[in-house]
Protein backbone atom coordinates (compact mmCIF):
# COMPACT_ATOMS: atom_id res chain seq x y z
CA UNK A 1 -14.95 16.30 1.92
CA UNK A 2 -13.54 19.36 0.23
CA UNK A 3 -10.15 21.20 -0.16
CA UNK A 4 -10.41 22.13 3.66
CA UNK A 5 -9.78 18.48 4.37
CA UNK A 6 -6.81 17.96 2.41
CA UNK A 7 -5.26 20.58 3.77
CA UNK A 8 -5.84 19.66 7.47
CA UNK A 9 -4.38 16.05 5.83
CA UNK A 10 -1.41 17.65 4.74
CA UNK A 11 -0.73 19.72 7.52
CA UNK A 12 -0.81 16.61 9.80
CA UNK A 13 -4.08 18.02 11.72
CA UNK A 14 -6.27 15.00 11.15
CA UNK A 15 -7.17 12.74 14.01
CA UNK A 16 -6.81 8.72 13.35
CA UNK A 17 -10.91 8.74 12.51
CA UNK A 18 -10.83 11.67 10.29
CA UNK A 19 -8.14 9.86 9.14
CA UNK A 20 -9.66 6.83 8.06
CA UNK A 21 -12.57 8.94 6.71
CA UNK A 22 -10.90 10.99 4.55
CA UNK A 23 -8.99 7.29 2.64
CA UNK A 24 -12.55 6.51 2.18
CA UNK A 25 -13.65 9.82 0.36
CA UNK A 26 -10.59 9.40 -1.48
CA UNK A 27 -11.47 5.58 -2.85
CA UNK A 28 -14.88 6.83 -3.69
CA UNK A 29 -14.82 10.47 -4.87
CA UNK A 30 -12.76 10.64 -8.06
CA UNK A 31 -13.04 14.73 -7.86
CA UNK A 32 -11.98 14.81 -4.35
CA UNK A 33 -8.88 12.50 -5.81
CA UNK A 34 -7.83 14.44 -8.37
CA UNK A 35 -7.79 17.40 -6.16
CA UNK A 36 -5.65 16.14 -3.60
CA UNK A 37 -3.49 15.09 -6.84
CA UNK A 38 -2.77 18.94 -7.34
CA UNK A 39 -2.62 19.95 -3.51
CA UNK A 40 0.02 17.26 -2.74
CA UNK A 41 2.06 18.24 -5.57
CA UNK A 42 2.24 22.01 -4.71
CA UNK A 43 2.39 21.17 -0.98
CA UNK A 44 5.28 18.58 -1.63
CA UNK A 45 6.84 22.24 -3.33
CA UNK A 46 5.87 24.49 -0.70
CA UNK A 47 7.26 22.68 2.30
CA UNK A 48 10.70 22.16 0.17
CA UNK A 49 11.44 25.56 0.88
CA UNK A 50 12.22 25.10 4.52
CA UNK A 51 15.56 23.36 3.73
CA UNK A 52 18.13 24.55 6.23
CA UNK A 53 15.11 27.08 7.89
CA UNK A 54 12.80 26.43 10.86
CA UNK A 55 11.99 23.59 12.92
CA UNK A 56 9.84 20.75 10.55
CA UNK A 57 6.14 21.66 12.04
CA UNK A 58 2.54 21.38 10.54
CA UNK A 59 2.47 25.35 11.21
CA UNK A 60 5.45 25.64 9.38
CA UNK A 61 4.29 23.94 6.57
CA UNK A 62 0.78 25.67 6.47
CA UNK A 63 1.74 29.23 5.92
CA UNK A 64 4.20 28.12 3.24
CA UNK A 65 1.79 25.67 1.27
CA UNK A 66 -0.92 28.63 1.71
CA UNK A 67 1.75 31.22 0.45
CA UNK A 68 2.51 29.08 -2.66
CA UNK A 69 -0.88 28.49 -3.00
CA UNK A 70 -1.57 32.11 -3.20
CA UNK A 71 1.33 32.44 -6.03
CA UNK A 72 0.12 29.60 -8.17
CA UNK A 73 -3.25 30.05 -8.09
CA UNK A 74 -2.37 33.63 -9.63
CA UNK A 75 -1.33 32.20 -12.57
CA UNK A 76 -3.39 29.36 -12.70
CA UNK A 77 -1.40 26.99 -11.54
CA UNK A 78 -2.13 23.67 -13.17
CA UNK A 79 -0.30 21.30 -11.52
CA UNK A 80 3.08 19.76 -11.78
CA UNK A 81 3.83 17.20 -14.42
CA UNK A 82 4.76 13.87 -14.03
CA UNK A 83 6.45 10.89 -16.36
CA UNK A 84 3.54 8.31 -14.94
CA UNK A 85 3.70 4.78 -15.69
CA UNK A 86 0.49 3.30 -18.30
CA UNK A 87 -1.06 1.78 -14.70
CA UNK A 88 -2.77 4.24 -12.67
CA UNK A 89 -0.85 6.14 -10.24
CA UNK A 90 -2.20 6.76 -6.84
CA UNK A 91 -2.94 10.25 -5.85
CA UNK A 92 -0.96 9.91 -1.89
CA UNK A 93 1.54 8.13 -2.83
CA UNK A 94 4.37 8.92 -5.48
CA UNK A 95 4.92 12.61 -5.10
CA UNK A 96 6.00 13.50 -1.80
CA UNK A 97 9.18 11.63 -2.27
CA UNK A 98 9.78 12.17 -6.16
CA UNK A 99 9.63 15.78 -5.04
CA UNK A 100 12.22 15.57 -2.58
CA UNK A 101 10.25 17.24 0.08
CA UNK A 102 10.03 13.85 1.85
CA UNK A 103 14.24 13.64 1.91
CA UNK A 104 14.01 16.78 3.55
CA UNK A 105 12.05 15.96 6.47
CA UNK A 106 14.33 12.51 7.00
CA UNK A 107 17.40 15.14 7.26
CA UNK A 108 15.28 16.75 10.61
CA UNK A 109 15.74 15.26 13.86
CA UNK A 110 12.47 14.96 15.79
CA UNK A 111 12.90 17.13 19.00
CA UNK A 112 13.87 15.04 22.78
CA UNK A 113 10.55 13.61 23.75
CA UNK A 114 8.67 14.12 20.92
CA UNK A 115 6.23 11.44 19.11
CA UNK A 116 7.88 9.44 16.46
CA UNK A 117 6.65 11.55 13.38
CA UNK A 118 5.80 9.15 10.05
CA UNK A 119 5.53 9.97 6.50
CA UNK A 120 1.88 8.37 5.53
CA UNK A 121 2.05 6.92 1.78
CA UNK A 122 -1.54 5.43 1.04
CA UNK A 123 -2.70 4.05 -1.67
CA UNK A 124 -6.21 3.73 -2.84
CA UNK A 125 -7.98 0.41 -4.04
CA UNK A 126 -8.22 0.60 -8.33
CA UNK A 127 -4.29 2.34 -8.04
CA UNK A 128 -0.88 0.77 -7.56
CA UNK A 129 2.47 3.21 -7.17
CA UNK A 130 6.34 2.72 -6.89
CA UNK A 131 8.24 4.93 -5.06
CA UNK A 132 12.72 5.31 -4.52
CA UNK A 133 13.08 5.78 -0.85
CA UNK A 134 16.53 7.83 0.32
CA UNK A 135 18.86 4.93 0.66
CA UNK A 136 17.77 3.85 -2.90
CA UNK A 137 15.58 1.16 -1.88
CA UNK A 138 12.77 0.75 -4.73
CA UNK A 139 9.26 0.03 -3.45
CA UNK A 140 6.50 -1.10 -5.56
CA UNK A 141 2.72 -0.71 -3.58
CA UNK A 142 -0.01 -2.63 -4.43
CA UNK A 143 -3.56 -1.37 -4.11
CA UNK A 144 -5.51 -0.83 -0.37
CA UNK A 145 -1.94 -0.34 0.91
CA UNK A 146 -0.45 2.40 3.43
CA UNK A 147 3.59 2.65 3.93
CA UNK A 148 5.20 4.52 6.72
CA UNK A 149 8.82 5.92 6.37
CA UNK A 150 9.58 7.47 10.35
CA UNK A 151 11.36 10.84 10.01
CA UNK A 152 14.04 8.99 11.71
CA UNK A 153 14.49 6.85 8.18
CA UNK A 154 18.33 6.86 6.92
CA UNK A 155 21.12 5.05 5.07
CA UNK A 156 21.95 3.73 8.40
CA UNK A 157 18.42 3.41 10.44
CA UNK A 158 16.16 1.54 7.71
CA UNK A 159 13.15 0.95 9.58
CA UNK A 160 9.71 1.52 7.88
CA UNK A 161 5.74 0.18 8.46
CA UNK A 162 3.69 -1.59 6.08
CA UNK A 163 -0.02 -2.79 6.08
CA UNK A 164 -1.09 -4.21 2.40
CA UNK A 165 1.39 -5.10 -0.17
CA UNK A 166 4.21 -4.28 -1.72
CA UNK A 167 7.22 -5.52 -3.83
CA UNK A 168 10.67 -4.10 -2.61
CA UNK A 169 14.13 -4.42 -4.05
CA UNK A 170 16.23 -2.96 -1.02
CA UNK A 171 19.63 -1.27 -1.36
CA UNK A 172 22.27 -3.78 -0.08
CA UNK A 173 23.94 -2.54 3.16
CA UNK A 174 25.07 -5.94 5.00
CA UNK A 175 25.54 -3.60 7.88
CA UNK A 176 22.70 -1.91 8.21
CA UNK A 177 19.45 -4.20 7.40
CA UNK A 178 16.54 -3.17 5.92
CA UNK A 179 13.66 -3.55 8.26
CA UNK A 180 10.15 -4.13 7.42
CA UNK A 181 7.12 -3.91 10.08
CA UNK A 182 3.25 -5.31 9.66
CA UNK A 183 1.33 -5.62 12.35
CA UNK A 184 2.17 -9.36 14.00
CA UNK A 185 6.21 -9.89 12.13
CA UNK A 186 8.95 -8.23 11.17
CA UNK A 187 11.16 -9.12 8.51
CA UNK A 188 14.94 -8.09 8.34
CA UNK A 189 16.60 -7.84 5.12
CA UNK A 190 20.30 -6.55 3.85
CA UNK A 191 20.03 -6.82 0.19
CA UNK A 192 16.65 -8.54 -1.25
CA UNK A 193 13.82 -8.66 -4.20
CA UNK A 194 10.84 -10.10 -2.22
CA UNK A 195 6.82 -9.69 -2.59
CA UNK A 196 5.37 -8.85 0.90
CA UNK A 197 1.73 -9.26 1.73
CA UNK A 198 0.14 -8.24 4.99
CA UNK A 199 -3.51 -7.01 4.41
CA UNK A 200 -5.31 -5.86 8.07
CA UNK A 201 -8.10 -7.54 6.61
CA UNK A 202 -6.50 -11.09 5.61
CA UNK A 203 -5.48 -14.08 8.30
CA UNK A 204 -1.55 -14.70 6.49
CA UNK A 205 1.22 -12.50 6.26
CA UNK A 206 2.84 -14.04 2.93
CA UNK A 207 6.63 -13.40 2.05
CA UNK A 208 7.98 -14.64 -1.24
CA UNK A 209 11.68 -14.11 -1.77
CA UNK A 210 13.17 -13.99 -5.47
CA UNK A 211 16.69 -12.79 -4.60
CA UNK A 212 19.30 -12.50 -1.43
CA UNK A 213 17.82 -13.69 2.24
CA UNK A 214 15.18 -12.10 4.30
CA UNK A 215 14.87 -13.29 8.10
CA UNK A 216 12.00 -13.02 10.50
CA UNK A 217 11.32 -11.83 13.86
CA UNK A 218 8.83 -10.32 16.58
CA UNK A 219 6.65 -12.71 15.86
CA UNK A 220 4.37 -14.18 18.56
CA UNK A 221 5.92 -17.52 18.20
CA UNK A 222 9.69 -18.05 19.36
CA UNK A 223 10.12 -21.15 17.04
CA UNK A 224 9.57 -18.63 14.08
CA UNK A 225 11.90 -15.54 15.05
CA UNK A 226 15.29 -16.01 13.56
CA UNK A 227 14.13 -18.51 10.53
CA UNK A 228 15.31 -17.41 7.17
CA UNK A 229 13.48 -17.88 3.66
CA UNK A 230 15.82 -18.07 0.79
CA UNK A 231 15.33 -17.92 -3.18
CA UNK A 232 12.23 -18.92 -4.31
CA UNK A 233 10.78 -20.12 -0.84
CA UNK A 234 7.52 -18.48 0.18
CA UNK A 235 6.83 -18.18 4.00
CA UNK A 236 2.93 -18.05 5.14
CA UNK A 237 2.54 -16.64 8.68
CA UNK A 238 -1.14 -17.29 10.55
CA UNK A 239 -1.42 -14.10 12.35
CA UNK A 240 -3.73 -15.42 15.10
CA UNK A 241 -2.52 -18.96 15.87
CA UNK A 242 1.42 -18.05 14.94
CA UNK A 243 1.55 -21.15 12.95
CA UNK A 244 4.64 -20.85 10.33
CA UNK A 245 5.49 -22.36 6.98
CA UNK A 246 7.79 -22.08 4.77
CA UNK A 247 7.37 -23.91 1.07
CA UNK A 248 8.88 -23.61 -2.29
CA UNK A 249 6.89 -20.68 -4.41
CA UNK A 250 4.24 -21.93 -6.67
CA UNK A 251 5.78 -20.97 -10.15
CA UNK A 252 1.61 -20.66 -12.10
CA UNK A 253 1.04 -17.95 -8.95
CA UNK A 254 3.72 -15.56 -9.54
CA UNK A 255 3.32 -13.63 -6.08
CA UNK A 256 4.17 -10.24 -7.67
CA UNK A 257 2.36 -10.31 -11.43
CA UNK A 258 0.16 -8.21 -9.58
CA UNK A 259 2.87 -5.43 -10.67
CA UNK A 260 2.23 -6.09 -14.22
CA UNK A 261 -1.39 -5.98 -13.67
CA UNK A 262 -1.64 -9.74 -13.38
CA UNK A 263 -3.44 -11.30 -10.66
CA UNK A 264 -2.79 -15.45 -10.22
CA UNK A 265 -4.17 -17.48 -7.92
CA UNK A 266 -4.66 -21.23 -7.36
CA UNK A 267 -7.33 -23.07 -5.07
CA UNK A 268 -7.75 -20.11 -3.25
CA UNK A 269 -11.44 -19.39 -1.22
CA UNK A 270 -13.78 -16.97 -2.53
CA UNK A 271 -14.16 -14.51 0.42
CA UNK A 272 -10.29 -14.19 0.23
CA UNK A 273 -10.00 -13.97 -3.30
CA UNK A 274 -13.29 -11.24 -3.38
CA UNK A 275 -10.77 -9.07 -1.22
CA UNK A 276 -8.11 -8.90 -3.88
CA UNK A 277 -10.81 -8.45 -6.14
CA UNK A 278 -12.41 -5.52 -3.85
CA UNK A 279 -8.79 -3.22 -3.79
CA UNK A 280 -8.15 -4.35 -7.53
CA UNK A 281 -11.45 -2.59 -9.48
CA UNK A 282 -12.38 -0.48 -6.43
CA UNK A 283 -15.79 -1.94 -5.19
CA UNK A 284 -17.55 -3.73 -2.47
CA UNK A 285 -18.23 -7.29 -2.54
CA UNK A 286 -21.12 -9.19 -0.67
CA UNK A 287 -21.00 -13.23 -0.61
CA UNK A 288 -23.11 -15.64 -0.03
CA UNK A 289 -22.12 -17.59 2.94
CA UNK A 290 -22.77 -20.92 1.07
CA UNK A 291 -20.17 -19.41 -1.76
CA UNK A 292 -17.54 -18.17 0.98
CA UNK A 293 -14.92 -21.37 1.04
CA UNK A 294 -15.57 -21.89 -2.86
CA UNK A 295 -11.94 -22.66 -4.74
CA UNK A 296 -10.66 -21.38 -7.33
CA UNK A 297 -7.91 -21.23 -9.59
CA UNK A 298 -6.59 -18.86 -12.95
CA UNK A 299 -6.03 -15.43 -13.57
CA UNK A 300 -7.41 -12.10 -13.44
CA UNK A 301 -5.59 -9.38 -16.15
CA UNK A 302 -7.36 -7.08 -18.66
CA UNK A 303 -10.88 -8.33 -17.86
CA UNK A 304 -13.60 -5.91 -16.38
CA UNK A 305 -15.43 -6.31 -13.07
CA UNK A 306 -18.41 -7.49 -14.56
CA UNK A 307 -16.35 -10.05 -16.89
CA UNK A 308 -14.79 -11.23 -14.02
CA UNK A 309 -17.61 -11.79 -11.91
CA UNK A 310 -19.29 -13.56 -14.67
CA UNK A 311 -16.49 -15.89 -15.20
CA UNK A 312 -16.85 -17.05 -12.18
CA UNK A 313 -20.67 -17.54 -12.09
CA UNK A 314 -19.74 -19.85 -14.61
CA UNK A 315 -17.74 -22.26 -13.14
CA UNK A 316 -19.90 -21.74 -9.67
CA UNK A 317 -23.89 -21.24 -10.25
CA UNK A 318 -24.86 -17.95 -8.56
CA UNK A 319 -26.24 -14.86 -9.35
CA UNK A 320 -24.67 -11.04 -9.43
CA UNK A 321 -26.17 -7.91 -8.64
CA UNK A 322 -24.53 -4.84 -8.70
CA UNK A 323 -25.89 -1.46 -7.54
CA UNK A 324 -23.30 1.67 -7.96
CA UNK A 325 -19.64 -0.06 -7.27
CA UNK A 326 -21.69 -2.66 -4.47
CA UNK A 327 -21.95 -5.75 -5.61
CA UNK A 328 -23.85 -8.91 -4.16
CA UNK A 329 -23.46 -12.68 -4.65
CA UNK A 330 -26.27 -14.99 -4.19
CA UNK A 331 -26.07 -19.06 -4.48
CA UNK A 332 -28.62 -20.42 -7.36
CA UNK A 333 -31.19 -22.57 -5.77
CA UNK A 334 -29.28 -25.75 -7.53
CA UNK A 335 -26.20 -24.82 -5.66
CA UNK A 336 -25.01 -27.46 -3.27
């Protein structure tokens, strides 16, 4: 992957599998990362110039990102600075919008018949961002996530897409609710602070509402479309079997510490809890299937991979290899 890639990224040329291949070079190539870093920022500048001018099209946006390239790179250009937070920012995520170019393209109707167009916001594992969508809605992304904000996105159609997690405090607008899509539910909200998880890779979608209402809907179960979670509820979704339950938040968990750089958990299975792990520090985890449904419960904060790791081959005899960022988990021969 090189600097040709990122610009057939940002100029929306990608198919769906160079797609996916080119989030993987980012997760793994730190170079490749901090490049796209600088192209998104001068791209996110480039295509602001067509305010009020031609029809929004990857063409468009080309010759202008190229043109600006040209200028900047004549006087070294050296990237835009940002005020970042102490956590690590990811490198597709933040500036697009901060930038305005983003609020540009929602102003641009897509053309009769054309495909729904989608602003892609993704997020590699090891990062975390926050972004301000147009309405004002404030969106905290967790690690491993993508967010998709339609072109169509406005104070009065607040639709977006989300597979991962994220923490959002929506704008309240009791008349125009605040819609959030994963993959199996929907969940409508008019003014709310909630933590929303809905990894591809996990069984649950898991809600957890600190403020206001949220309701659900689309689900594959009728019983569960229309139920609302209130204050400090959390709502666990079984994607496959559409089973549904709502329960009052465990208080020790803290569903969104993970935004502090705190990650709780409590009697929760090892091949779940090496996923969070996985997006958190960036690597690859292999398990043991004797070690899979192994519980456990505590926190994960400052620690490093290998401290973590180790703290658990404490409580649960195995061993740890690690070979680059793989690493593999193998039951002691006294395991039971």
């Amino acid at each position: 992957m090189n600097k040709d890639h990122i610009i057939k990224y940002l100029s929306n040329q990608m198919s769906d599998a160079e797609r996916h291949d080119f989030f993987l070079a980012l997760e793994s190539n730190q170079a490749l990362k901090d490049e796209f870093i600088k192209q998104k920022n001068l791209w996110a500048v480039s295509t602001s110039l067509s305010i009020g001018g031609q029809d929004d099209n990857s063409e468009t946006d080309l010759f202008l990102y190229q043109l600006k390239n040209r200028k900047e790179e004549d006087k070294k250009y050296r990237g835009l600075v940002f005020k970042l937070n102490s956590y690590k920012v990811a490198a597709a995520v933040m500036l697009a919008l901060l930038l305005g170019s983003v609020a540009i393209m929602l102003q641009q109707n897509p053309r009769p018949h054309q495909k729904l167009a989608y602003t892609e916001m993704f997020v590699p594992k090891g990062e975390k961002s926050e972004i301000t969508l147009p309405d004002g809605t404030h969106v905290f992304i967790n690690a491993g996530s993508k967010l998709l904000v339609p072109t169509s996105f406005s104070a009065t159609n607040r639709h977006i897409q989300l597979h991962g997690q994220a923490y959002f405090s929506v704008e309240h607008d009791p008349e125009n609710p605040f819609i959030v899509a994963t993959e199996s539910i929907n969940i409508e909200v008019l003014g709310t602070r909630f933590d929303l998880a809905c990894y591809p890779d996990e069984e649950f979608v898991t809600t957890t509402l600190d403020e206001g209402s949220v309701r659900f809907n689309g689900a594959n179960n009728n019983t569960v479309n229309g139920r609302v979670l209130k204050p400090g509820e959390t709502a666990r979704y079984h994607k496959s079997s559409g089973v549904f339950k709502i329960q009052k938040a465990e208080p020790s968990v803290n569903a969104s510490s993970w935004k502090e750089g705190v990650f709780r958990f409590k009697d929760m299975p090892f091949n779940t809890l090496a996923k969070r792990i996985e997006r958190m520090y960036n690597v690859e985890i292999e398990i043991d299937p004797k070690l899979k449904f192994e519980r456990y419960t505590g926190e994960i904060s400052d620690e490093t991979i290998w401290d973590v790791m180790n703290n658990f081959a404490i409580a649960t005899p195995f061993n740890v290899e690690s070979s680059g960022r793989k690493i593999k988990v193998t039951a002691k021969q006294n395991f039971k």
